[in-house]
PDB file of N, CA and C in Angstrom:
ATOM      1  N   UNK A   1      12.106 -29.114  -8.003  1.00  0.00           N
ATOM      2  CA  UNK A   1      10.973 -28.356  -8.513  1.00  0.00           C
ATOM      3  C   UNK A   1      11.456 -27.521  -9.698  1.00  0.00           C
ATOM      4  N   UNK A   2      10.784 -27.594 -10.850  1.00  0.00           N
ATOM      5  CA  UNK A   2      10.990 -26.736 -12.037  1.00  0.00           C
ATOM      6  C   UNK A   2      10.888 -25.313 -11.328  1.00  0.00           C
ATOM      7  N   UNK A   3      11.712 -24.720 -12.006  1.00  0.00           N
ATOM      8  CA  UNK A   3      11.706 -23.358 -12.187  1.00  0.00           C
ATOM      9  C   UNK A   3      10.740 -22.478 -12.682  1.00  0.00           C
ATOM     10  N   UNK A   4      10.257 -22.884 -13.585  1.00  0.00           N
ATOM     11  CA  UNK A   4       8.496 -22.232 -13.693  1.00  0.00           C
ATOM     12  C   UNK A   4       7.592 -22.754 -12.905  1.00  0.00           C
ATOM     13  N   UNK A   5       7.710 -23.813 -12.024  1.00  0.00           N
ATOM     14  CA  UNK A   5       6.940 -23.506 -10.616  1.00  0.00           C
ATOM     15  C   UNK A   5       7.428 -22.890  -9.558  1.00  0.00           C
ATOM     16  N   UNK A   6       8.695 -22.761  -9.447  1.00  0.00           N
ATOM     17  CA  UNK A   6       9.089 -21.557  -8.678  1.00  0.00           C
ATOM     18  C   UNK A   6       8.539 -20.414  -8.826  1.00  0.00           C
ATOM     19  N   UNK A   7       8.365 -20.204 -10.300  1.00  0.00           N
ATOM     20  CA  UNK A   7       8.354 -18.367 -10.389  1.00  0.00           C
ATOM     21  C   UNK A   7       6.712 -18.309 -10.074  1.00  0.00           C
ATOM     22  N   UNK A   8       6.019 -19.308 -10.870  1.00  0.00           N
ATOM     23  CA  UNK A   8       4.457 -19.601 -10.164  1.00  0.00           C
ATOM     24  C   UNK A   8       3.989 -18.827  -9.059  1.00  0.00           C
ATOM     25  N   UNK A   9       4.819 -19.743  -7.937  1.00  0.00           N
ATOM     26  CA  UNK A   9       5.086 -19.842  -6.510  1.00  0.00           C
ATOM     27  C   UNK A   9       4.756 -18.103  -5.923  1.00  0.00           C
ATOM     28  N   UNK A  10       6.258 -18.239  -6.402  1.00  0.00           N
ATOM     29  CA  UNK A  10       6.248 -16.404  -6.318  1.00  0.00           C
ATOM     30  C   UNK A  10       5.812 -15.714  -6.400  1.00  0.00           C
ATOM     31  N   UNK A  11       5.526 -15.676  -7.518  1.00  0.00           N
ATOM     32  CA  UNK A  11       4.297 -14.677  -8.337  1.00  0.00           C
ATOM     33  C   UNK A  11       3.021 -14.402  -7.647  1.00  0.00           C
ATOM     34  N   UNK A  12       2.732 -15.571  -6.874  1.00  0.00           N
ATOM     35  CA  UNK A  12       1.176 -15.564  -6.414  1.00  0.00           C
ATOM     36  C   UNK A  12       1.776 -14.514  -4.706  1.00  0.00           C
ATOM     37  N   UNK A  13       2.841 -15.375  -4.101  1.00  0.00           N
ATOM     38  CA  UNK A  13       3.296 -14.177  -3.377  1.00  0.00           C
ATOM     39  C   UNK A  13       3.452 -13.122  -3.314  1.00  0.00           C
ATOM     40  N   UNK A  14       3.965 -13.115  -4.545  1.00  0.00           N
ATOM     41  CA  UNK A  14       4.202 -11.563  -5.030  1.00  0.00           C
ATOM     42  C   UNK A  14       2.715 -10.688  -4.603  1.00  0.00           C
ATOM     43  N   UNK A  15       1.764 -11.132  -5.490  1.00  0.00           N
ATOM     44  CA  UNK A  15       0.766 -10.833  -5.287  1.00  0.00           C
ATOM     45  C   UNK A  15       0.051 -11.038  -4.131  1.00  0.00           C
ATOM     46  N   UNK A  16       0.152 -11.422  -3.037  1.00  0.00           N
ATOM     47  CA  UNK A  16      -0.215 -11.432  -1.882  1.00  0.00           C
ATOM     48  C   UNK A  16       0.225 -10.426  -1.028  1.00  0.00           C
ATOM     49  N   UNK A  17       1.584 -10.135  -1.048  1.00  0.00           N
ATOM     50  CA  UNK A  17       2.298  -8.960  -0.440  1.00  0.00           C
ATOM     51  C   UNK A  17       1.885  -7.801  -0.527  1.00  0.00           C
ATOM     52  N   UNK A  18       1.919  -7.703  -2.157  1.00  0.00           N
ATOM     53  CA  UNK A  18       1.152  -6.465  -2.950  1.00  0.00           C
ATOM     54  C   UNK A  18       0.020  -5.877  -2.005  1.00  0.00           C
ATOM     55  N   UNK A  19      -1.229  -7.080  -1.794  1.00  0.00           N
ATOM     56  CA  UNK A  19      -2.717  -6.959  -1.805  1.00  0.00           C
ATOM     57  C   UNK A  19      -2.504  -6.660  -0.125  1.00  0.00           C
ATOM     58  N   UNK A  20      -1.345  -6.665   0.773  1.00  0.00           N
ATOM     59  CA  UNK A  20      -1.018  -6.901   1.499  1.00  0.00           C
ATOM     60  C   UNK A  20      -0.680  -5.326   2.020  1.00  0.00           C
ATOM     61  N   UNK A  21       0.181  -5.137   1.326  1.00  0.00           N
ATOM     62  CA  UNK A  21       0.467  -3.624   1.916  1.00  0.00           C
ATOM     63  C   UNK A  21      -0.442  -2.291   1.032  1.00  0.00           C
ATOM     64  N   UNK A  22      -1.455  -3.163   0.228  1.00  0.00           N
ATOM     65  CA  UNK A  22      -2.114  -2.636  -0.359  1.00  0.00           C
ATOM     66  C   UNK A  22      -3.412  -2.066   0.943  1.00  0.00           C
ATOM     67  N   UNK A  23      -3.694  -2.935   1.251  1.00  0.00           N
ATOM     68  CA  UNK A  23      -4.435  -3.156   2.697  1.00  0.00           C
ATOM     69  C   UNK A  23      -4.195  -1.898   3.604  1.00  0.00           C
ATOM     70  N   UNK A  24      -2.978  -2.067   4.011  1.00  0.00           N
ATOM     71  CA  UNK A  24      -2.386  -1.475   5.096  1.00  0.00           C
ATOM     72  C   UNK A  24      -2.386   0.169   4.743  1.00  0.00           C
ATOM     73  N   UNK A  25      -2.578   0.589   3.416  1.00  0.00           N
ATOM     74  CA  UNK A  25      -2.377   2.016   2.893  1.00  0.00           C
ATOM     75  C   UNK A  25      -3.686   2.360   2.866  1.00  0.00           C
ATOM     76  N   UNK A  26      -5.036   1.471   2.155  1.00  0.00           N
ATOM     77  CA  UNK A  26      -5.923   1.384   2.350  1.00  0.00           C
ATOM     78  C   UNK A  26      -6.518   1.964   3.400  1.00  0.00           C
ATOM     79  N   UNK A  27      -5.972   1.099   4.798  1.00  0.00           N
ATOM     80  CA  UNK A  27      -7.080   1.496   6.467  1.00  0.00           C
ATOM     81  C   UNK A  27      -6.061   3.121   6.768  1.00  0.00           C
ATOM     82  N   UNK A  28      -4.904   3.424   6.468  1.00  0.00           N
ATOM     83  CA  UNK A  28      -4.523   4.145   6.776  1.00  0.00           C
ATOM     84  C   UNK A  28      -5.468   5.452   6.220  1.00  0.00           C
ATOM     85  N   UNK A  29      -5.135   5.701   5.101  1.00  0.00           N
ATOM     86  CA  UNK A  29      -6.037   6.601   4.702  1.00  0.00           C
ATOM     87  C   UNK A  29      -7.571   6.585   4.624  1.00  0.00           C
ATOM     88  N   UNK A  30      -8.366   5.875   4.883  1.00  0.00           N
ATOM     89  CA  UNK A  30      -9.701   5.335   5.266  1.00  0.00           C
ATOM     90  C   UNK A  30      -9.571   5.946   7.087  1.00  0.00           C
ATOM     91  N   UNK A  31      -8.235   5.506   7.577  1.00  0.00           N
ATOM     92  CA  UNK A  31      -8.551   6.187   9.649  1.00  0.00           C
ATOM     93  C   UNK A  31      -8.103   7.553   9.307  1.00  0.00           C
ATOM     94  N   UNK A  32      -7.189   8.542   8.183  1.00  0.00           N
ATOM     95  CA  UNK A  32      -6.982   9.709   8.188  1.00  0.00           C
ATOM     96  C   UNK A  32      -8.694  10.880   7.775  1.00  0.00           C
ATOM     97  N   UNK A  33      -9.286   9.641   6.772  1.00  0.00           N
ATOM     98  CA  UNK A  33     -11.026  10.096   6.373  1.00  0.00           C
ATOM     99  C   UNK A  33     -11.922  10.290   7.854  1.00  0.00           C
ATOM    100  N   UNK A  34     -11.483   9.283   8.535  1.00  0.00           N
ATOM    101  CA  UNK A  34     -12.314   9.182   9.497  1.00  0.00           C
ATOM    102  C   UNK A  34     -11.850  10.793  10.364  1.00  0.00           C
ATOM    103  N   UNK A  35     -10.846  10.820  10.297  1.00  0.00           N
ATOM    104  CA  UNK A  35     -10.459  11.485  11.641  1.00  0.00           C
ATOM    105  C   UNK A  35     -11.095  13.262  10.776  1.00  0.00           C
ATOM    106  N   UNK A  36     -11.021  13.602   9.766  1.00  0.00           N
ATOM    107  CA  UNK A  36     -11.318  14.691   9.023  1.00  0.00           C
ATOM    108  C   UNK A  36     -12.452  14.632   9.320  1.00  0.00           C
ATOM    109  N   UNK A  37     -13.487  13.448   8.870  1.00  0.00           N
ATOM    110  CA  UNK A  37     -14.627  13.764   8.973  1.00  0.00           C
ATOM    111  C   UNK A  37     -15.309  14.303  10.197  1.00  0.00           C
ATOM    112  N   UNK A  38     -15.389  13.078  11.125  1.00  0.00           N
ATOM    113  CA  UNK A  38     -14.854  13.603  12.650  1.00  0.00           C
ATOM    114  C   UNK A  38     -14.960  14.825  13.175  1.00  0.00           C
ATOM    115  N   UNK A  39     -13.944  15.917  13.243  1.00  0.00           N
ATOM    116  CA  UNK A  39     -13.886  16.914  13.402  1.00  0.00           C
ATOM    117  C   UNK A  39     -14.205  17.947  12.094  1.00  0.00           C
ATOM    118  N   UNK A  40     -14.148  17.672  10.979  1.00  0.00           N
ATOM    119  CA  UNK A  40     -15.806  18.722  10.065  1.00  0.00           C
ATOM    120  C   UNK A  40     -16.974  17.982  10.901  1.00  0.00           C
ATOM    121  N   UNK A  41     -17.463  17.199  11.636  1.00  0.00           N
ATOM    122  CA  UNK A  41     -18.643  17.316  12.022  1.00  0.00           C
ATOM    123  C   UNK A  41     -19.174  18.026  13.211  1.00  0.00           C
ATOM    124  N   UNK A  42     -17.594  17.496  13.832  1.00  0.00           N
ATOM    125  CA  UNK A  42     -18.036  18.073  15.263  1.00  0.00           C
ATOM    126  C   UNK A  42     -17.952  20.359  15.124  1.00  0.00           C
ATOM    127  N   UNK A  43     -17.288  20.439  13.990  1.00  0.00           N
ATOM    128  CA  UNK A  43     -17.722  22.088  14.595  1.00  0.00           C
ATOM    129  C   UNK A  43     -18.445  22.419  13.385  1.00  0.00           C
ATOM    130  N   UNK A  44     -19.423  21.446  12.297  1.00  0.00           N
ATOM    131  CA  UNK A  44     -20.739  22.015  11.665  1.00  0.00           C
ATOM    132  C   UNK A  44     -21.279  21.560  12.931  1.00  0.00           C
ATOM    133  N   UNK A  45     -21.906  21.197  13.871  1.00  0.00           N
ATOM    134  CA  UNK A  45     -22.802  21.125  15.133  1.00  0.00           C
ATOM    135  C   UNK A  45     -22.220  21.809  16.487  1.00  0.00           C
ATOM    136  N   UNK A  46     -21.060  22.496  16.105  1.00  0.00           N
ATOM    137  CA  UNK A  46     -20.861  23.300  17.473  1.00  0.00           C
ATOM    138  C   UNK A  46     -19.991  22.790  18.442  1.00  0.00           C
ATOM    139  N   UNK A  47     -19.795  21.468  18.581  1.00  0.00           N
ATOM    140  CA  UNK A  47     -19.203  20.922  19.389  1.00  0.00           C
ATOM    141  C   UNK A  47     -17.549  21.060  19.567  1.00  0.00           C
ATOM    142  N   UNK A  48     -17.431  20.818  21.550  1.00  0.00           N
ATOM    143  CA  UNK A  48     -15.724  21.578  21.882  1.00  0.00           C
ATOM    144  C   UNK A  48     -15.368  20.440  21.417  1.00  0.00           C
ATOM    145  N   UNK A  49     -14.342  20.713  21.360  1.00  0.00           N
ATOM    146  CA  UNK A  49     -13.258  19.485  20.958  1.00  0.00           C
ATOM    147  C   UNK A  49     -12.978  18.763  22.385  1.00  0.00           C
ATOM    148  N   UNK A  50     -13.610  18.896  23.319  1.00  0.00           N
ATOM    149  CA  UNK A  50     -13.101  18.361  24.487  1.00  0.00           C
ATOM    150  C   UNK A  50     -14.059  17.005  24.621  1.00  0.00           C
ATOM    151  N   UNK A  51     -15.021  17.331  24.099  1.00  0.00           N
ATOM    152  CA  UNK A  51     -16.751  15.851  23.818  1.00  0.00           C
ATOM    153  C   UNK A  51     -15.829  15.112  22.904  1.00  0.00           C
ATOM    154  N   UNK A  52     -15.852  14.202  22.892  1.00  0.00           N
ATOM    155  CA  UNK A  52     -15.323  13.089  21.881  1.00  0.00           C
ATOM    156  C   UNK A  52     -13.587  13.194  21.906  1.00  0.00           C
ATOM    157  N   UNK A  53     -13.118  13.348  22.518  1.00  0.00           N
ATOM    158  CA  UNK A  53     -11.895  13.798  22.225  1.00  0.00           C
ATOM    159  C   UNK A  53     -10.936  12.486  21.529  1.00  0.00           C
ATOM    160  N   UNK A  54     -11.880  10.918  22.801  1.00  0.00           N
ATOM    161  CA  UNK A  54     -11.374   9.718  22.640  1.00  0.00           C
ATOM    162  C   UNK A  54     -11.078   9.583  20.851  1.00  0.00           C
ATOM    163  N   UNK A  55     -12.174   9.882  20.551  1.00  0.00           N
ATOM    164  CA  UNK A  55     -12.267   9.233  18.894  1.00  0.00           C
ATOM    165  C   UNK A  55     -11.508   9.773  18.346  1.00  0.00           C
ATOM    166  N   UNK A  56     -10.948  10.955  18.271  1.00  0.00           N
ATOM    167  CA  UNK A  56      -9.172  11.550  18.172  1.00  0.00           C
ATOM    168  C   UNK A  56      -8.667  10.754  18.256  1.00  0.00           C
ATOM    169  N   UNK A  57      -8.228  10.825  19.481  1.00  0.00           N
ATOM    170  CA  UNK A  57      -6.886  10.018  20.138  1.00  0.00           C
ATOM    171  C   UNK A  57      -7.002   8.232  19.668  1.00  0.00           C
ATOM    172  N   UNK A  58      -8.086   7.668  19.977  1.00  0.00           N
ATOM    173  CA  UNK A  58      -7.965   6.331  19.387  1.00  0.00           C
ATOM    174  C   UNK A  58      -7.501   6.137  18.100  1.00  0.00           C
ATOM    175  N   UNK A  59      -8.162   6.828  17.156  1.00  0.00           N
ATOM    176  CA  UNK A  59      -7.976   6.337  15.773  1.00  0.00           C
ATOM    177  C   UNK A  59      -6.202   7.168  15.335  1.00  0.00           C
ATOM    178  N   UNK A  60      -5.772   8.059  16.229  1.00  0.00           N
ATOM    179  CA  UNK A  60      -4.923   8.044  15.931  1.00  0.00           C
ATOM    180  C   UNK A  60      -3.610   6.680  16.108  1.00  0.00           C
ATOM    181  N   UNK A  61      -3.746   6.496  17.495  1.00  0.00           N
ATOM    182  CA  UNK A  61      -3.606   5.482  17.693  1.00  0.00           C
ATOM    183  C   UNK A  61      -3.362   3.909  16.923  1.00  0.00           C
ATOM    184  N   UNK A  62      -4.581   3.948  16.491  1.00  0.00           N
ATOM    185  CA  UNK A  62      -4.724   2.853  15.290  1.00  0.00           C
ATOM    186  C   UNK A  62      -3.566   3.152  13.966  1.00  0.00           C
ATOM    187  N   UNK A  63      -3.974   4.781  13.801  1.00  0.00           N
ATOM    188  CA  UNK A  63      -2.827   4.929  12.933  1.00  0.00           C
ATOM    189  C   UNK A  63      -1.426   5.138  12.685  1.00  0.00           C
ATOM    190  N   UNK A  64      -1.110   5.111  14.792  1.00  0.00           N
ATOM    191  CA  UNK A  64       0.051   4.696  14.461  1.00  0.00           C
ATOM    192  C   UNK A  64       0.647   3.145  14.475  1.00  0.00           C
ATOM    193  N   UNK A  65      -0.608   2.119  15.063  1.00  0.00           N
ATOM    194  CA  UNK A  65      -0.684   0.577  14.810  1.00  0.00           C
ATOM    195  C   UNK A  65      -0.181   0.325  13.151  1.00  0.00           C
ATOM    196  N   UNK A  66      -1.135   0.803  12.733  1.00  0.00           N
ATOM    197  CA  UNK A  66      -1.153   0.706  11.236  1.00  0.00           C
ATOM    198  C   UNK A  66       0.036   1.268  10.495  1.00  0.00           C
ATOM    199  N   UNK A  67       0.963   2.317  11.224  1.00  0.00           N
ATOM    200  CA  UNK A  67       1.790   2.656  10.636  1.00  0.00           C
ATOM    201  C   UNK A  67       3.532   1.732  10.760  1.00  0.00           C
ATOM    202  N   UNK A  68       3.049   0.958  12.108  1.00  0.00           N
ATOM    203  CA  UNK A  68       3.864   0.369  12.406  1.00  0.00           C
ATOM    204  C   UNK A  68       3.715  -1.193  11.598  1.00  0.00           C
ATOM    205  N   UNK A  69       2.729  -1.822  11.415  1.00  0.00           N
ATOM    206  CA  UNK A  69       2.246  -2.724  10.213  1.00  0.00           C
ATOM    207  C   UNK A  69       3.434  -2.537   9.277  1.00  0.00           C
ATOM    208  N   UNK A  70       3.174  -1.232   8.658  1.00  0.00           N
ATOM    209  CA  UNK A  70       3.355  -0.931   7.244  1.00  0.00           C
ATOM    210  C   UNK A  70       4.870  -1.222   7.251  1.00  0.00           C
ATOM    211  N   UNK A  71       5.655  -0.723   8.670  1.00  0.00           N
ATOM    212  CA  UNK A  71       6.914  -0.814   8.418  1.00  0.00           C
ATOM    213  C   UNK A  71       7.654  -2.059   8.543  1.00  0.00           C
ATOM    214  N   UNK A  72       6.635  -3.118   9.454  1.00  0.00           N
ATOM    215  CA  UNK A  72       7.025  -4.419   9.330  1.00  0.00           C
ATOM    216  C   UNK A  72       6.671  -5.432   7.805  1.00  0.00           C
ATOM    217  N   UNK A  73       5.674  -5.103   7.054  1.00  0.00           N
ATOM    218  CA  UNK A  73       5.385  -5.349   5.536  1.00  0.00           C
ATOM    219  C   UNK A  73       7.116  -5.277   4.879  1.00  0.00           C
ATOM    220  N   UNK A  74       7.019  -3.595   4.951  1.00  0.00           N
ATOM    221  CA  UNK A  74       8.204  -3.502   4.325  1.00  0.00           C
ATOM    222  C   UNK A  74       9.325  -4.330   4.458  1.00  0.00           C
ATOM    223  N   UNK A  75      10.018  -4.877   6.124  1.00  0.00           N
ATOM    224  CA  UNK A  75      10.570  -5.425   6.512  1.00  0.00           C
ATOM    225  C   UNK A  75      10.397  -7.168   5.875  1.00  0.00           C
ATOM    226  N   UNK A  76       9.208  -7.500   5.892  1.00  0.00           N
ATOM    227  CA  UNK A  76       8.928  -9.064   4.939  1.00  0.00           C
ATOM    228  C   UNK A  76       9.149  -8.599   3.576  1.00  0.00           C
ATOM    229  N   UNK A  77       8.879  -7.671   3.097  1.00  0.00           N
ATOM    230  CA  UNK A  77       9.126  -7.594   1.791  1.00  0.00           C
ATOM    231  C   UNK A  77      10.258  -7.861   1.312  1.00  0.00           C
ATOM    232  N   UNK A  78      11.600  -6.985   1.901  1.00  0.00           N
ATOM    233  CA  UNK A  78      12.933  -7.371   1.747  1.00  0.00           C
ATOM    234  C   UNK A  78      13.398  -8.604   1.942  1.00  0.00           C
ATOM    235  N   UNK A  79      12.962  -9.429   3.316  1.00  0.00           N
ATOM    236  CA  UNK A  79      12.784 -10.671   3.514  1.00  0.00           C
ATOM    237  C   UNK A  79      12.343 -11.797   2.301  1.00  0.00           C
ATOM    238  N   UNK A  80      11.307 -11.071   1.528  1.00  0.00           N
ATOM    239  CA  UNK A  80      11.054 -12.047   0.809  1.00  0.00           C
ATOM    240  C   UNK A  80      11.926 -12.091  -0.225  1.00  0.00           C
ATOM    241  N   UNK A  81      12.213 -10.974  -0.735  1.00  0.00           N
ATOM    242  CA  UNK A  81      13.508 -10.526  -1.478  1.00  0.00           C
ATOM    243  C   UNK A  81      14.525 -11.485  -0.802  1.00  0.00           C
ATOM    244  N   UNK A  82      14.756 -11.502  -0.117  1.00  0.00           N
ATOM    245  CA  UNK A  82      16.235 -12.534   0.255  1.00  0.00           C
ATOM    246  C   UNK A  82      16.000 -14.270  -0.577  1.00  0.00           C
ATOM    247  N   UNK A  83      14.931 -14.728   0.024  1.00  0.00           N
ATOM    248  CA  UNK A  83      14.311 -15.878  -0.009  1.00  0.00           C
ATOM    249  C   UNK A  83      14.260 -15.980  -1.642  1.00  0.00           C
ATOM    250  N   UNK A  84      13.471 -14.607  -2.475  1.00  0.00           N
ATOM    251  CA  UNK A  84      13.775 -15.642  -3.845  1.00  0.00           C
ATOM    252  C   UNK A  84      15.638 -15.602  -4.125  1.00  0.00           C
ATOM    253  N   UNK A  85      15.776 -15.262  -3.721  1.00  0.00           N
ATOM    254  CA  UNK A  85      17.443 -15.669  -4.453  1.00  0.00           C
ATOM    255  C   UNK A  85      18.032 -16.246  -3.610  1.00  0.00           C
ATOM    256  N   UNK A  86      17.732 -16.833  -2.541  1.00  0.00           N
ATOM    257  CA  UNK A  86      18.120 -17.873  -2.005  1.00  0.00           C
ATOM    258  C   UNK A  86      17.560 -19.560  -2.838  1.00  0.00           C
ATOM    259  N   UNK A  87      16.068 -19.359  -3.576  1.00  0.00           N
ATOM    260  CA  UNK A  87      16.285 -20.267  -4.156  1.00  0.00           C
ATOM    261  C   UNK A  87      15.882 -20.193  -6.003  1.00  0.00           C
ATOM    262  N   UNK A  88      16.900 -19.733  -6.128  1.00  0.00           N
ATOM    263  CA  UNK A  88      17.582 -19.429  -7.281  1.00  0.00           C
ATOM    264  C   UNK A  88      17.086 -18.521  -8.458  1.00  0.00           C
ATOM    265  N   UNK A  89      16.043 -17.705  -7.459  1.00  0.00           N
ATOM    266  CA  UNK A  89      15.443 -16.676  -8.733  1.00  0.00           C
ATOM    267  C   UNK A  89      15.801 -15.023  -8.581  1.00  0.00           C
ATOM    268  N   UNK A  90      15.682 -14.877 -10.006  1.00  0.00           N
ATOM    269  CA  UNK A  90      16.130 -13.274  -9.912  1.00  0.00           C
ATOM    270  C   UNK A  90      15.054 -12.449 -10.010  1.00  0.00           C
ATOM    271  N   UNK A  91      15.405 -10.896  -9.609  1.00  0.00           N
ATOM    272  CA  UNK A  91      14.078 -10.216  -9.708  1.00  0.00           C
ATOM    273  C   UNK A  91      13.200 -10.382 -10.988  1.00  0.00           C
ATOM    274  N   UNK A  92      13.889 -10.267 -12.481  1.00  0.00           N
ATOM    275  CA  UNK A  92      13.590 -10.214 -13.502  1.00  0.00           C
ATOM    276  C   UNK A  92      12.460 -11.584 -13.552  1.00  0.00           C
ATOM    277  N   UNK A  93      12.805 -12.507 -12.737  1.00  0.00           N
ATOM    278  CA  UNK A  93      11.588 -13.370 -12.658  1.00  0.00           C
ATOM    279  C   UNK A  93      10.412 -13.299 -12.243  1.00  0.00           C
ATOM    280  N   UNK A  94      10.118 -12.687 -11.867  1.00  0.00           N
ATOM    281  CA  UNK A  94       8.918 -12.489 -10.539  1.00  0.00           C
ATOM    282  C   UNK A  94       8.706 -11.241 -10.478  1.00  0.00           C
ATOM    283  N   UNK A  95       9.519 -10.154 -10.613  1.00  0.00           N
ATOM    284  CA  UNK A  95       9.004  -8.576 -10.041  1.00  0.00           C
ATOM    285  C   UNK A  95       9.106  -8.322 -10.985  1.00  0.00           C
ATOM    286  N   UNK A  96       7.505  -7.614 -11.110  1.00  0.00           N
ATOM    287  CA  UNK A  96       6.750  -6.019 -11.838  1.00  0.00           C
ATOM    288  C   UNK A  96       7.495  -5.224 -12.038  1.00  0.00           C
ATOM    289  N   UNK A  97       7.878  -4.187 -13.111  1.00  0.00           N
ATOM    290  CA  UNK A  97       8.808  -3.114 -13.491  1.00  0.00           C
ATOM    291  C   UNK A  97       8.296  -2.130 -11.655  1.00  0.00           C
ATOM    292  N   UNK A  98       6.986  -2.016 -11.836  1.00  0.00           N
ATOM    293  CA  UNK A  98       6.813  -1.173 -11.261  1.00  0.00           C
ATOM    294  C   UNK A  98       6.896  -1.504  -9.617  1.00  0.00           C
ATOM    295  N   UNK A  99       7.600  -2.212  -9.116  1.00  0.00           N
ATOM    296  CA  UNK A  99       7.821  -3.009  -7.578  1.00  0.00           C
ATOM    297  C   UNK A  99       8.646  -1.964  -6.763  1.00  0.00           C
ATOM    298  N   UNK A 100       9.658  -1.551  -7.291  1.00  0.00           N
ATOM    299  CA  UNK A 100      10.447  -0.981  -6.642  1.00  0.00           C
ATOM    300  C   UNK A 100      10.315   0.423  -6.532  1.00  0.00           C
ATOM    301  N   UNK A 101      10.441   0.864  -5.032  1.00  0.00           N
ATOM    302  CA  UNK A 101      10.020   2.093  -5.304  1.00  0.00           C
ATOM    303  C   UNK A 101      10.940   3.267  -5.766  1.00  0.00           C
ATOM    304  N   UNK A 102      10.461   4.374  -5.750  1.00  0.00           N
ATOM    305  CA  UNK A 102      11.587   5.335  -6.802  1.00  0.00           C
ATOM    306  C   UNK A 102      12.057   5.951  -6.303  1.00  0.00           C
ATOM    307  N   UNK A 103      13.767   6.096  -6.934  1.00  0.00           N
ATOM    308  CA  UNK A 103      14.546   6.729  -5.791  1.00  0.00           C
ATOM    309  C   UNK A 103      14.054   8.299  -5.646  1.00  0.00           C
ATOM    310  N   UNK A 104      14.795   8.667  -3.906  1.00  0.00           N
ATOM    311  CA  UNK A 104      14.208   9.711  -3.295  1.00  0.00           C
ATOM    312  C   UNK A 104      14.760  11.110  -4.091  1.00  0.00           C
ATOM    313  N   UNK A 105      13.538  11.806  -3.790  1.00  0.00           N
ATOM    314  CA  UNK A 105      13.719  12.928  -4.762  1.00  0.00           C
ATOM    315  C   UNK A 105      14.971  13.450  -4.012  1.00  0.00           C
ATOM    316  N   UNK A 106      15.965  14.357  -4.459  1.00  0.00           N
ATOM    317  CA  UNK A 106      17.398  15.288  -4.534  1.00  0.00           C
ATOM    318  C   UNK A 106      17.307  16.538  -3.986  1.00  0.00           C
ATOM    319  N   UNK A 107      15.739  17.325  -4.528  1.00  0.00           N
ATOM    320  CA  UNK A 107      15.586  18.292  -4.507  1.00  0.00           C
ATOM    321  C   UNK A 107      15.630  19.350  -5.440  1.00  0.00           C
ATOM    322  N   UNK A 108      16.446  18.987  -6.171  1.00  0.00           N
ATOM    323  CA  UNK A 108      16.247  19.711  -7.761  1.00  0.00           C
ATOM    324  C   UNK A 108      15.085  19.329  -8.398  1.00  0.00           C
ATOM    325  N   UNK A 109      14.655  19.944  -9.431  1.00  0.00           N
ATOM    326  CA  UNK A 109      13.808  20.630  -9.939  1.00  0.00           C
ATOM    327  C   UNK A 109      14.220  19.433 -11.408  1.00  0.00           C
ATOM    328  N   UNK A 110      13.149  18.674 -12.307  1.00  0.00           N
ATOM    329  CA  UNK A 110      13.590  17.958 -13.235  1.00  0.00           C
ATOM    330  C   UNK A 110      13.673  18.935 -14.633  1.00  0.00           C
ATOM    331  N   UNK A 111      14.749  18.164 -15.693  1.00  0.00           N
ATOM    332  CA  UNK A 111      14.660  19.562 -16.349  1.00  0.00           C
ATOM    333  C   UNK A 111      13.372  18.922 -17.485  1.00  0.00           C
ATOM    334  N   UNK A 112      12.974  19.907 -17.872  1.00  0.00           N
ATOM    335  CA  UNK A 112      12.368  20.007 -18.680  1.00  0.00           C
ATOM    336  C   UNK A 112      12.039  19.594 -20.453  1.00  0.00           C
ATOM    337  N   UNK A 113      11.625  18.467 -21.343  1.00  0.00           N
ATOM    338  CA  UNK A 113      12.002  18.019 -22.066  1.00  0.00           C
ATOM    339  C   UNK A 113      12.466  19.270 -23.668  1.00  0.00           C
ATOM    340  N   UNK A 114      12.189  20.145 -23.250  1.00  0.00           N
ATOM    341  CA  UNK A 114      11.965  21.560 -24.468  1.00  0.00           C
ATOM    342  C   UNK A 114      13.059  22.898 -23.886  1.00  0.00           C
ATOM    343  N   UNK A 115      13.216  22.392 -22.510  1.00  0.00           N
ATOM    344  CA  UNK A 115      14.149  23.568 -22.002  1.00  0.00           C
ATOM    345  C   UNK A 115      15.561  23.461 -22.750  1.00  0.00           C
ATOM    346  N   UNK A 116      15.939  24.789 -22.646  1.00  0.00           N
ATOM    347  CA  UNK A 116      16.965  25.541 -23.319  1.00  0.00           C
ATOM    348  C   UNK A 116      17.820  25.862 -22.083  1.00  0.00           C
ATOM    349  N   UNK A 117      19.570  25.765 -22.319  1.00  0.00           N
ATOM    350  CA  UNK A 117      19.951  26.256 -21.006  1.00  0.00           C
ATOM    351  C   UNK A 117      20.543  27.406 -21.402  1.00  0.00           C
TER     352      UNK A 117
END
């Protein structure tokens, strides 16, 4: 198989993964809406928190389903990462500048492009 149907290949993967954990961030914050709304409703009408309590607890639930999703995504993601360079492609083929995520902040403070030390 040519190599520009490889990267083809990929690419459309690529984009599947994407739309994929795109999803998964999606219902997450869509069950965190729910759960806000939820409780702003229940005490504009007065209600204990003890009436409905389920719809709490379920959708949390879900969100920790969903959170566990997310970490198996991640887990295929790297996976898939193995697989293209197993058959013979590099990131520069297939991955978006913007794919990878950015390393974790340090804790310092960035400097400033005008600062003076």
């Amino acid at each position: 198989m040519s190599k520009e149907r490889k990267i083809s290949i990929a690419k459309a993967l690529t984009a599947q993964l994407h739309a994929t954990e795109e999803a998964i961030d999606t219902a997450l914050a869509e069950a965190a809406n729910l759960i806000e709304a939820y409780v702003t409703s229940r005490r504009t009408i007065r209600i204990s928190t003890i009436v409905g309590n389920d719809v709490h607890y379920n959708t949390l639930q879900a969100m920790m389903s969903l959170s566990t999703a997310q970490r198996h995504m991640t887990a295929a993601h790297a996976d898939l990462t193995k697989v293209q360079h197993q058959v013979g492609l590099g990131a520069v083929d297939i991955v978006p500048v913007d794919d990878k995520p950015s390393p974790k902040p340090t804790g310092a403070m960035p400097a400033r492009e005008n600062e003076t030390a």
